[in-house]
N, C-alpha and C. Protein backbone atom coordinates (compact mmCIF):
# COMPACT_ATOMS: atom_id res chain seq x y z
N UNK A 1 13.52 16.06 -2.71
CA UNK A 1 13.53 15.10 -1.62
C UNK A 1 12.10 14.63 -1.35
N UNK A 2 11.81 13.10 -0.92
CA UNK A 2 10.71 12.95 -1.07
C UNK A 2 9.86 12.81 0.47
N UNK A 3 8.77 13.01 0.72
CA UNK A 3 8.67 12.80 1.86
C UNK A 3 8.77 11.36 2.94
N UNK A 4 8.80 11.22 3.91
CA UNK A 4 9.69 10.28 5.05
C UNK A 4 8.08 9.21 4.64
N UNK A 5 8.02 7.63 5.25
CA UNK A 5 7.42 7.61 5.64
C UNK A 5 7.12 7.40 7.05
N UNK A 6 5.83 7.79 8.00
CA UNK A 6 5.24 8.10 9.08
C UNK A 6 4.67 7.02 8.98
N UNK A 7 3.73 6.49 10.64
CA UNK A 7 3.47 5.79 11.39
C UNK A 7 2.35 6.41 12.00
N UNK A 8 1.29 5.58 12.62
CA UNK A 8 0.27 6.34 13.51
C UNK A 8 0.26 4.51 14.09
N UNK A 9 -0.30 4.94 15.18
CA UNK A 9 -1.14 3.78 16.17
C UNK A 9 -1.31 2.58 14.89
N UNK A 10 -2.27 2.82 14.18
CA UNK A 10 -2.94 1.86 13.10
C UNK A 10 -2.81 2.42 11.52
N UNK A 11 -1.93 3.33 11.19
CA UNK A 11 -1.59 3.82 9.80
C UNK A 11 -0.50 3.98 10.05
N UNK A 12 -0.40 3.34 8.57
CA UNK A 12 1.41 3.58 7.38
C UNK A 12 0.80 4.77 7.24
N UNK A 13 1.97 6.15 7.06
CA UNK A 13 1.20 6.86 5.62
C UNK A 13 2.79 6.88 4.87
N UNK A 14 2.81 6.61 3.41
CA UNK A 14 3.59 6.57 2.97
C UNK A 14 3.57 7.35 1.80
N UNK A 15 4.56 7.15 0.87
CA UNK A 15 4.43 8.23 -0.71
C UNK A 15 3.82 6.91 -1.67
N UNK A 16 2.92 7.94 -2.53
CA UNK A 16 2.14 6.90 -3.16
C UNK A 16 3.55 6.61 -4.62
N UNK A 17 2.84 5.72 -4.82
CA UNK A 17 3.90 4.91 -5.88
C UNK A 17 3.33 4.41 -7.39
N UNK A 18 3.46 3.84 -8.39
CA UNK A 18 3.27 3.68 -9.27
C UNK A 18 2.27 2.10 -9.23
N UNK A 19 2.63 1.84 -8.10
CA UNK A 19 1.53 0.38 -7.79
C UNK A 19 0.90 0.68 -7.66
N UNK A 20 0.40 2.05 -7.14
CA UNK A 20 -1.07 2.19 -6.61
C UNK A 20 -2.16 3.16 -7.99
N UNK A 21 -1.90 3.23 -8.86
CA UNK A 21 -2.61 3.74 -10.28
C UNK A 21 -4.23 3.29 -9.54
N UNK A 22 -4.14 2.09 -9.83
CA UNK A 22 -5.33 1.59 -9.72
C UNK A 22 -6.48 1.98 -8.58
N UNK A 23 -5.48 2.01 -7.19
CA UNK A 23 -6.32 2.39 -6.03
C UNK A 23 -6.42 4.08 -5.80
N UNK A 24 -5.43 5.05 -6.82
CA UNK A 24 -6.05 5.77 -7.06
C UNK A 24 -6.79 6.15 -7.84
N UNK A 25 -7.23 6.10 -9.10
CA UNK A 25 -8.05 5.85 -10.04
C UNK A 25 -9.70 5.33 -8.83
N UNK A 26 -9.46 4.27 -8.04
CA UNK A 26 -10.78 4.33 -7.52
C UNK A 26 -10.84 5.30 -6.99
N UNK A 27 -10.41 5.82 -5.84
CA UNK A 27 -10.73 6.91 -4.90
C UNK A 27 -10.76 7.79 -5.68
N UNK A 28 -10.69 8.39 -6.54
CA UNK A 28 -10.62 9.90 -7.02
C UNK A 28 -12.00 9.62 -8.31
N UNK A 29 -12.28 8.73 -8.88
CA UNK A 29 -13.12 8.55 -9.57
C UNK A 29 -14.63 8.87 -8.98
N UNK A 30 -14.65 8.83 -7.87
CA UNK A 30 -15.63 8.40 -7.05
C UNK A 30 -16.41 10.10 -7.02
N UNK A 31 -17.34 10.64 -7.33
CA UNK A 31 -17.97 12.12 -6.65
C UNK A 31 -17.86 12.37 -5.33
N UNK A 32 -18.38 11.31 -4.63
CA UNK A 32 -18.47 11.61 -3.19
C UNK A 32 -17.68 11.59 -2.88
N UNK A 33 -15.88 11.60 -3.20
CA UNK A 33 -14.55 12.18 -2.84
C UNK A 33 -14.09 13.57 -3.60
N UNK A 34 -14.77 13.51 -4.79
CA UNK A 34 -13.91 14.03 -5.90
C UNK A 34 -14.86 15.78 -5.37
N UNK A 35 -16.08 15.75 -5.04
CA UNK A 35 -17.14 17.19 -4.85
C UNK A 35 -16.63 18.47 -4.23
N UNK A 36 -15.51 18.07 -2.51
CA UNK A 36 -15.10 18.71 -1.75
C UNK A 36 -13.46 19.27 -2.78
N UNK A 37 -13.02 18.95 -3.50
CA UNK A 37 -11.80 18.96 -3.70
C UNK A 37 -11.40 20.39 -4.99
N UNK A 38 -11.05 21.35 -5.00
CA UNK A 38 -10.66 22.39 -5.61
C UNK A 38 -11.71 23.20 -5.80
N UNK A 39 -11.57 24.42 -6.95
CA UNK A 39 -12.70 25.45 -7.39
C UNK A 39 -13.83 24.84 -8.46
N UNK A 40 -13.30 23.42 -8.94
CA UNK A 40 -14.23 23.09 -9.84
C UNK A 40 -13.75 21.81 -9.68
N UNK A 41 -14.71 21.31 -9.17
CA UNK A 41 -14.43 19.50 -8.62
C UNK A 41 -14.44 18.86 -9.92
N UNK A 42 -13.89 17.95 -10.00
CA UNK A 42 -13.90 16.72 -11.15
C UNK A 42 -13.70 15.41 -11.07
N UNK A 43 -14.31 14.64 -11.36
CA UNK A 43 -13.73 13.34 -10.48
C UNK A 43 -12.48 12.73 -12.07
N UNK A 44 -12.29 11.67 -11.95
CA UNK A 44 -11.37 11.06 -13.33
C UNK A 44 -12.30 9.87 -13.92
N UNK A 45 -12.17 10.51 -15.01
CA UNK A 45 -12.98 9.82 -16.00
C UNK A 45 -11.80 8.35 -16.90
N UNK A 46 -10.94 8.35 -16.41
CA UNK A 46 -9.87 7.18 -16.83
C UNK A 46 -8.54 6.58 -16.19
N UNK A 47 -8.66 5.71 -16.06
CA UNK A 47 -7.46 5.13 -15.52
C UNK A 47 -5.81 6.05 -15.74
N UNK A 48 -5.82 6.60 -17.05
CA UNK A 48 -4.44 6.77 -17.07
C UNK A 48 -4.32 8.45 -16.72
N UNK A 49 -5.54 9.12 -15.87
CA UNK A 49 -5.72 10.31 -15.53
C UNK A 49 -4.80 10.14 -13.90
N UNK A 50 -4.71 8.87 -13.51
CA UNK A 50 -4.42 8.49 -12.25
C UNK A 50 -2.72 8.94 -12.21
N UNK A 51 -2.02 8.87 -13.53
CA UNK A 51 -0.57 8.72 -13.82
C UNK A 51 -0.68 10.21 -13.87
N UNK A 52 -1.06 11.02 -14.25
CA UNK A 52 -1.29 12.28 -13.79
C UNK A 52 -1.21 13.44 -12.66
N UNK A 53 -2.26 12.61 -11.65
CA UNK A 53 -2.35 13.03 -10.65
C UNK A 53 -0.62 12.20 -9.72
N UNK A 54 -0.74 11.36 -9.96
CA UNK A 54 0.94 10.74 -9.12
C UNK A 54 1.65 12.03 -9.99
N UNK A 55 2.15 12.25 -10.69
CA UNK A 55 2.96 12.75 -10.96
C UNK A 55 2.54 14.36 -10.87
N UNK A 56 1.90 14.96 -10.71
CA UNK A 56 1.35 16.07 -9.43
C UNK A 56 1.69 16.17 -8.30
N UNK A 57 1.60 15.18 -7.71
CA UNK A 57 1.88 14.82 -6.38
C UNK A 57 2.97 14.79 -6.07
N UNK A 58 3.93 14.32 -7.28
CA UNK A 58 5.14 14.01 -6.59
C UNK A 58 6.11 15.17 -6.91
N UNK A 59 5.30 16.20 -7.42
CA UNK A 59 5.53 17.36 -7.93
C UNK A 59 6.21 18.20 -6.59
N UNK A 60 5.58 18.02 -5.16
CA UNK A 60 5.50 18.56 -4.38
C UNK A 60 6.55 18.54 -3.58
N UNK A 61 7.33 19.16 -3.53
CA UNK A 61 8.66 19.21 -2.82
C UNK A 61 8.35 18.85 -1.13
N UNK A 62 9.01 17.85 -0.67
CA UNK A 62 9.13 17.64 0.40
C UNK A 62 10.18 17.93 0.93
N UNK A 63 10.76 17.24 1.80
CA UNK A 63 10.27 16.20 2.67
C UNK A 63 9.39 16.50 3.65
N UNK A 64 8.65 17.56 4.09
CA UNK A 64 7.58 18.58 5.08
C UNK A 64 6.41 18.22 3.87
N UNK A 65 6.29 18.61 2.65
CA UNK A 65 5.26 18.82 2.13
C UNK A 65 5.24 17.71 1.20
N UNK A 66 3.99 17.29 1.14
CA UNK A 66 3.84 16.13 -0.11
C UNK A 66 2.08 15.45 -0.03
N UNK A 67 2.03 14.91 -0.67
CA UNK A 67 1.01 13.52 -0.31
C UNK A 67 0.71 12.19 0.29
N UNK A 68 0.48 11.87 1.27
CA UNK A 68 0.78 10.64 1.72
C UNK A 68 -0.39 9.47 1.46
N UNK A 69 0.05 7.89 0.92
CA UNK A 69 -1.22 7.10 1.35
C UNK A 69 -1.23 6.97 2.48
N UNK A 70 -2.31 6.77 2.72
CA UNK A 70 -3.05 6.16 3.72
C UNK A 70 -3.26 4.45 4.12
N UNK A 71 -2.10 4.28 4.31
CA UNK A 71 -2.26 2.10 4.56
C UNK A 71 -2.63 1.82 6.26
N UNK A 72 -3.77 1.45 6.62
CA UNK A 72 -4.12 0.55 7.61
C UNK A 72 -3.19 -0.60 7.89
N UNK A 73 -2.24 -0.66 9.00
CA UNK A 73 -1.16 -1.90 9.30
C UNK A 73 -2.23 -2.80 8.99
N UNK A 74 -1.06 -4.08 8.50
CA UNK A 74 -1.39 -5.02 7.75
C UNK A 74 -1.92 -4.92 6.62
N UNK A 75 -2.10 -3.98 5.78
CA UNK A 75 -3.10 -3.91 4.61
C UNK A 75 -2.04 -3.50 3.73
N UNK A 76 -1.88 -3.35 2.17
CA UNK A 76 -1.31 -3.34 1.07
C UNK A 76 -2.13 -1.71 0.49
N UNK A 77 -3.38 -1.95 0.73
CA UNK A 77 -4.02 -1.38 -0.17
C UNK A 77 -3.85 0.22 0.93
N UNK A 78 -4.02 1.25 -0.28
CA UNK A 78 -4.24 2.40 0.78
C UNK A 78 -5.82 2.68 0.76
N UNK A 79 -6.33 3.70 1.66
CA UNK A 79 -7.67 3.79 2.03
C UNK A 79 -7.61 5.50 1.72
N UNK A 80 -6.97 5.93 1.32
CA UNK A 80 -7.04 7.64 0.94
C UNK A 80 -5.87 7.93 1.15
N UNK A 81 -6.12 9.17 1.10
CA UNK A 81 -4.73 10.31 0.63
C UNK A 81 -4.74 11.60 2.36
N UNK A 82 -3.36 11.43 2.98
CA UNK A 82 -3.23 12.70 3.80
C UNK A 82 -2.20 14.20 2.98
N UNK A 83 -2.59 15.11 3.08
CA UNK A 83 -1.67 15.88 2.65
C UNK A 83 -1.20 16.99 2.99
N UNK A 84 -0.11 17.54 2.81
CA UNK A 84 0.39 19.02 3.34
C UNK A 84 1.18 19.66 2.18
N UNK A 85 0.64 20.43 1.83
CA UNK A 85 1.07 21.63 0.96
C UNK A 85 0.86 23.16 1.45
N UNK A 86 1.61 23.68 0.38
CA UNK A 86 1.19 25.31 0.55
C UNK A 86 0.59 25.53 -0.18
N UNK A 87 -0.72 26.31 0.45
CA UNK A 87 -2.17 27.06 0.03
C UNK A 87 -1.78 27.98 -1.33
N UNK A 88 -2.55 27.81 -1.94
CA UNK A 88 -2.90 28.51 -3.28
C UNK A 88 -3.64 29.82 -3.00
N UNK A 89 -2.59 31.11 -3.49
CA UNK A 89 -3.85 32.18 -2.84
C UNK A 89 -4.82 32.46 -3.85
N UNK A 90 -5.71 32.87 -3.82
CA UNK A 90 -6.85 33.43 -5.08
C UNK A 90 -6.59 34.60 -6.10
N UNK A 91 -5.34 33.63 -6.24
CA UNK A 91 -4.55 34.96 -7.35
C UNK A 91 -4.59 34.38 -8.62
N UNK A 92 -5.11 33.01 -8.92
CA UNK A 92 -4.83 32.14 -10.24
C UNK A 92 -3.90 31.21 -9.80
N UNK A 93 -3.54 31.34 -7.72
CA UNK A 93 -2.91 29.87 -7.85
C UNK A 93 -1.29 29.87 -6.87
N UNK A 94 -1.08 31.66 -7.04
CA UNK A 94 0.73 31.50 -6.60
C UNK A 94 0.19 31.15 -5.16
N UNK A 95 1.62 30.53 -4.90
CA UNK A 95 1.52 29.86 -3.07
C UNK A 95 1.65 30.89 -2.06
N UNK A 96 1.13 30.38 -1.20
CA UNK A 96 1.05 31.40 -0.11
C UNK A 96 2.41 30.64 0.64
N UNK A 97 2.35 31.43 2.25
CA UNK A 97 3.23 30.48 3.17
C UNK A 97 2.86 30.12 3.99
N UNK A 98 1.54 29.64 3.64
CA UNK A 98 0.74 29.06 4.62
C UNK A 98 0.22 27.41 4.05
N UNK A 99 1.00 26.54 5.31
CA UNK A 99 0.87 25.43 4.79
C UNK A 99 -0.68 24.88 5.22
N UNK A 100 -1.18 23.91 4.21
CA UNK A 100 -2.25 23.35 4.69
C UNK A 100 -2.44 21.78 4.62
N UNK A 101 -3.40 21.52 5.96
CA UNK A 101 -3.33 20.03 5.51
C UNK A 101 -4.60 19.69 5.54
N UNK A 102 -4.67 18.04 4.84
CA UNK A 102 -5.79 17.84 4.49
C UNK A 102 -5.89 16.03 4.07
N UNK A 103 -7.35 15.67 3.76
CA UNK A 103 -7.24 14.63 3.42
C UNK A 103 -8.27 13.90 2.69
N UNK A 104 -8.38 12.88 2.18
CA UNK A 104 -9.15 12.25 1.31
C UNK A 104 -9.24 10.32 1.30
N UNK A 105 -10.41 10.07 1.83
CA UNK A 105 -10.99 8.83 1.51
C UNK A 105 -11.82 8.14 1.14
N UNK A 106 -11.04 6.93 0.58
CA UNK A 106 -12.54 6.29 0.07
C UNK A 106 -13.84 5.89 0.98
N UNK A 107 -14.66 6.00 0.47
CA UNK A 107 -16.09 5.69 0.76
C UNK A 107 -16.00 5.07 1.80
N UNK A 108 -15.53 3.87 1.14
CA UNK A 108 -15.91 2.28 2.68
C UNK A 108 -14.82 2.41 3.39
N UNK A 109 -14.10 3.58 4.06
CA UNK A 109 -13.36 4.15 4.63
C UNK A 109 -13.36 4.82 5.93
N UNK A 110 -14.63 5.90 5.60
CA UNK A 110 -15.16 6.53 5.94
C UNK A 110 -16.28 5.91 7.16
N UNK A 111 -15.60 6.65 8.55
CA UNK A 111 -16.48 6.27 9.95
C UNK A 111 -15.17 5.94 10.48
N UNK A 112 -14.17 5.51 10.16
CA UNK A 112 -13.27 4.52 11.03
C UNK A 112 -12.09 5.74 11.70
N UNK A 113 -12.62 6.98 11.78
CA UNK A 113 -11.01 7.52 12.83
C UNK A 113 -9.76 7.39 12.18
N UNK A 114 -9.87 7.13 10.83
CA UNK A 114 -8.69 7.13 9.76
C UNK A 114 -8.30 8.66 9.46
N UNK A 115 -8.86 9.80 8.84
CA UNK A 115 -8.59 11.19 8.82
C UNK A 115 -8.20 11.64 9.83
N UNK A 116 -8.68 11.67 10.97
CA UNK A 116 -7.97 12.07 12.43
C UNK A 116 -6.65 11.74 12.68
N UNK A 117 -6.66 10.56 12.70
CA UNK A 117 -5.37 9.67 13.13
C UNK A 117 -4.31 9.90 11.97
N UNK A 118 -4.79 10.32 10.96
CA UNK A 118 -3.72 10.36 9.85
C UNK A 118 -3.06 11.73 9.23
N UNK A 119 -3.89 12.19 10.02
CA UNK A 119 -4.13 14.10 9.81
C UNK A 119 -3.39 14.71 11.01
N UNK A 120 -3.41 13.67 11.70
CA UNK A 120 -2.54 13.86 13.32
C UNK A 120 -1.05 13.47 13.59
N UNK A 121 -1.19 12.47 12.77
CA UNK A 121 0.58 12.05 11.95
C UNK A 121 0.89 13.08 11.15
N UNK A 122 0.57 13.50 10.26
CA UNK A 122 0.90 14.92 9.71
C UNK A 122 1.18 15.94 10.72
N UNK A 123 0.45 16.32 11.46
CA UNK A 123 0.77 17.13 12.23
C UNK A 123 2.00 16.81 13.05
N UNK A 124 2.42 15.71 13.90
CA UNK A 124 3.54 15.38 14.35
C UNK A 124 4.26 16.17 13.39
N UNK A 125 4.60 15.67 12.18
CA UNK A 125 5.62 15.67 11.56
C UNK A 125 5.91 17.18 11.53
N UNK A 126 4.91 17.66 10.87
CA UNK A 126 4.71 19.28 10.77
C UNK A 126 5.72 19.85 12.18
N UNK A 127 5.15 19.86 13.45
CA UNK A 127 5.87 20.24 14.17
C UNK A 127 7.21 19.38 14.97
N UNK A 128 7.72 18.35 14.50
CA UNK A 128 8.80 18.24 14.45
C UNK A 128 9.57 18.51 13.39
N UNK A 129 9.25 19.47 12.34
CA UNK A 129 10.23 19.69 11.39
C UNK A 129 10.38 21.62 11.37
N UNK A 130 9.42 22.00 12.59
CA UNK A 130 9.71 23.18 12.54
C UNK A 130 8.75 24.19 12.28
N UNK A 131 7.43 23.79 11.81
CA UNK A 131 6.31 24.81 11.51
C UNK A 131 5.51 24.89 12.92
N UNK A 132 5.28 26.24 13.20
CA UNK A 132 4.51 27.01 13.83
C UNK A 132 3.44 26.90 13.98
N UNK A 133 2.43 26.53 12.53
CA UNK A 133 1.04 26.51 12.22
C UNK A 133 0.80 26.07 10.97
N UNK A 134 -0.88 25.32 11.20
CA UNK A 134 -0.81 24.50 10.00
C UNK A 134 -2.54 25.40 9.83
N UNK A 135 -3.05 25.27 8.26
CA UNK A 135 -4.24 25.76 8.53
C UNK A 135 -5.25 24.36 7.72
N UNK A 136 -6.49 24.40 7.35
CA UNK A 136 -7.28 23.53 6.43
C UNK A 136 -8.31 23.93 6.12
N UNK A 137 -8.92 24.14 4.72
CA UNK A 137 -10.43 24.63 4.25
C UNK A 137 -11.01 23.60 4.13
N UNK A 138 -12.05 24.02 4.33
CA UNK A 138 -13.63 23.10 3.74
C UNK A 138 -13.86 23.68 2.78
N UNK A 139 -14.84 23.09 1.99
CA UNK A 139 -16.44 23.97 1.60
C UNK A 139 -17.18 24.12 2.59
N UNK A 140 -17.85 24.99 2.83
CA UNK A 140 -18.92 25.30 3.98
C UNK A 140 -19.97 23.93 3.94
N UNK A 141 -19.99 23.32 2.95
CA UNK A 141 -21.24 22.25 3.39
C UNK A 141 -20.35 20.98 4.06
N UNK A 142 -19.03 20.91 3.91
CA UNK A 142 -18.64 19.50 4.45
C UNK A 142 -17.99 19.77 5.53
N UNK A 143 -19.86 19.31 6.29
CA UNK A 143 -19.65 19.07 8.08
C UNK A 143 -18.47 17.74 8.20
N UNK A 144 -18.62 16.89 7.43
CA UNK A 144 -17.37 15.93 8.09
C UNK A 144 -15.99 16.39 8.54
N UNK A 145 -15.66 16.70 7.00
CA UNK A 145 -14.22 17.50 7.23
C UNK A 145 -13.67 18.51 8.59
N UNK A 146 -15.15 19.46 8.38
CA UNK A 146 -14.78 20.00 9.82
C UNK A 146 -15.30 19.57 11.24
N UNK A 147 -15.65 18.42 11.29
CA UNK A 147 -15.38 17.96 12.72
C UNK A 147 -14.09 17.32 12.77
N UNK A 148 -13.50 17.07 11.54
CA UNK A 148 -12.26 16.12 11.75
C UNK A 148 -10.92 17.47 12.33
N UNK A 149 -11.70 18.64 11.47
CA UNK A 149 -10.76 19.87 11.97
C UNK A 149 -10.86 20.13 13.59
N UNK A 150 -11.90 19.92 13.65
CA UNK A 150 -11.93 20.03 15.30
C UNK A 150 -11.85 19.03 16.30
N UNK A 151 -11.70 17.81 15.72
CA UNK A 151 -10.84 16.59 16.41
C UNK A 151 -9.50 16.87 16.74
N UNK A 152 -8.65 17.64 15.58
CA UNK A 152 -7.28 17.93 15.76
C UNK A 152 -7.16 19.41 16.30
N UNK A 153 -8.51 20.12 17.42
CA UNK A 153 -8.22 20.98 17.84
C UNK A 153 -7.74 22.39 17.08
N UNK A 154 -8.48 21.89 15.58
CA UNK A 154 -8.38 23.40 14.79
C UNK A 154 -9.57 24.20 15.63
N UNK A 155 -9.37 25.43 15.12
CA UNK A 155 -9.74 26.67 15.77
C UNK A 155 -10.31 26.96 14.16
N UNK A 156 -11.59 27.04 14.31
CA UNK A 156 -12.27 27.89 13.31
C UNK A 156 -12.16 29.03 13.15
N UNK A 157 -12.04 29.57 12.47
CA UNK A 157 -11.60 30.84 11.80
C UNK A 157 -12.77 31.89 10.87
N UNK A 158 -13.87 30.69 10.49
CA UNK A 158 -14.54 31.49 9.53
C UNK A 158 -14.31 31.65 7.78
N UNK A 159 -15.72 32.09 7.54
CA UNK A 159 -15.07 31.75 5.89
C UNK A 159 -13.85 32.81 4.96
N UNK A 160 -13.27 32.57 4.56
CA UNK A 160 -12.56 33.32 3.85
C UNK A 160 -12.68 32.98 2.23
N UNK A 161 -12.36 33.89 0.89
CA UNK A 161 -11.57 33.68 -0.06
C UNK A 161 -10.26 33.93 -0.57
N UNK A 162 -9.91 33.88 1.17
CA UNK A 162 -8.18 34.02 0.45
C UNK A 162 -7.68 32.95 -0.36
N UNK A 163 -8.03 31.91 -0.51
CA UNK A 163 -7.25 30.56 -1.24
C UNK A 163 -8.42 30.31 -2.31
N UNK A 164 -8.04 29.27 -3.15
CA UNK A 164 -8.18 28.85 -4.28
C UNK A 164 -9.65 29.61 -5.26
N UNK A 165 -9.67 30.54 -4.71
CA UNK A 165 -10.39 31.45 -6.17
C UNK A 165 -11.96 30.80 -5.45
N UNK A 166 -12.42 30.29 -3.83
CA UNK A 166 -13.51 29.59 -3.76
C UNK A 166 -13.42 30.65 -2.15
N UNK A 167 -14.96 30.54 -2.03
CA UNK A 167 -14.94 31.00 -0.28
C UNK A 167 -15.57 29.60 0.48
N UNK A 168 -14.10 29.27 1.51
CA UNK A 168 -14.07 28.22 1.90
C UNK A 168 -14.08 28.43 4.13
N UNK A 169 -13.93 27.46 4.57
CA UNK A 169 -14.30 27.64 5.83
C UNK A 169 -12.64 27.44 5.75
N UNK A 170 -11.95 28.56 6.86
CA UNK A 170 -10.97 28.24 7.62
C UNK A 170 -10.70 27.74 8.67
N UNK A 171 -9.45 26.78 8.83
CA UNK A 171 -9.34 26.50 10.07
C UNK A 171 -7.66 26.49 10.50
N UNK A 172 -7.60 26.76 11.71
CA UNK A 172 -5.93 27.08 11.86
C UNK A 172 -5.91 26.49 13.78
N UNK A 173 -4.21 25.56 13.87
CA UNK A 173 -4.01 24.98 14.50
C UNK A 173 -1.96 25.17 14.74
N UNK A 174 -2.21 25.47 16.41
CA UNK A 174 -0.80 25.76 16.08
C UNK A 174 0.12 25.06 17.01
N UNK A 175 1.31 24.87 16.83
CA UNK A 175 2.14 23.86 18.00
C UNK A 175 2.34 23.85 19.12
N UNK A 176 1.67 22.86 19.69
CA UNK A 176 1.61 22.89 20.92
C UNK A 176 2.79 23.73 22.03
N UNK A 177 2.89 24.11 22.64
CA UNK A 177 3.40 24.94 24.27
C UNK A 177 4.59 23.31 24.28
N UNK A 178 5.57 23.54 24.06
CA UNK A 178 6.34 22.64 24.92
C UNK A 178 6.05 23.20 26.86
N UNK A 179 5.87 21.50 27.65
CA UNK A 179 5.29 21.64 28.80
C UNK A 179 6.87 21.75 29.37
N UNK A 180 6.97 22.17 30.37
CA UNK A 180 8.30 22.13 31.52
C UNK A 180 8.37 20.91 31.74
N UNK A 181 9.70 20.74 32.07
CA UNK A 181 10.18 19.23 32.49
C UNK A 181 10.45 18.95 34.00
């Protein structure tokens, strides 16, 4: 099942599609996206590495977990990637049950309250479908990422290597207190 698409104030996020090769191929080509991303960053060295990664992605069983673009209403084009999966423990990879979310944009992207806002639609969803808690790593050097963690009221946690074979900064965020009516 694939995931829904979501809505924010000023973002589509939707499932990426076979139109978008191209606009991923840019964003992921790029270092200054590609540096923060696994135990051994890589950016893509070819267009048809892009058909790859879609089909990775769509690998991901939803409808809770998947990849989403990132489309600015009115725009065609997406501006990065939001995502929620389950964490890889530092075992060579098996999943934990701990979901994580996260996200990725392009360059000329970057400043506009797009990761927040789109990382925050994730979260809706997250807890209207039933999860408890969501968590997200850094690398310890990317201050961006984690102010965006602490925009959405993650709770730092500190570094760990429980996940992907790297010691990364944790962060964990959990569903809100339904208020009395």
């Amino acid at each position: 099942m694939t995931q829904p698409v979501l809505e924010t104030e000023r973002l589509v996020l939707r499932p990426w599609g076979s139109d978008d090769l191209a606009t991923v191929y840019d964003i992921y080509s790029r270092w200054e996206v590609a540096r923060y991303l696994g135990r051994t960053p890589t950016v893509l060295t070819e267009p048809l590495q892009a058909e790859a990664t879609l089909a990775r992605w769509a690998a991901i069983p939803g409808p809770l977990h998947g990849v989403w673009a990132i489309v600015p209403k009115g725009s065609a084009t997406a501006v990065g990637s939001a995502l929620m999966k389950l964490l890889p423990f530092s075992d060579g990879g098996t999943p934990s049950a701990d979901t994580e979310i996260g996200w990725h944009l392009h360059p000329d992207a970057w400043g506009n309250g797009y990761a927040t806002e789109a990382a925050g639609g994730l979260l809706e969803h997250a807890w209207r479908s039933g999860l408890d808690e969501v968590f997200a790593v850094t690398y310890p050097e990317n201050v961006a990422s984690q102010a965006v963690c602490r925009r959405l009221g993650m709770t730092h946690l500190g570094p760990t290597d429980r996940y992907y074979d790297i010691t990364c900064e944790l962060f964990r965020v959990t569903r809100p207190a339904l208020t009395a009516r």
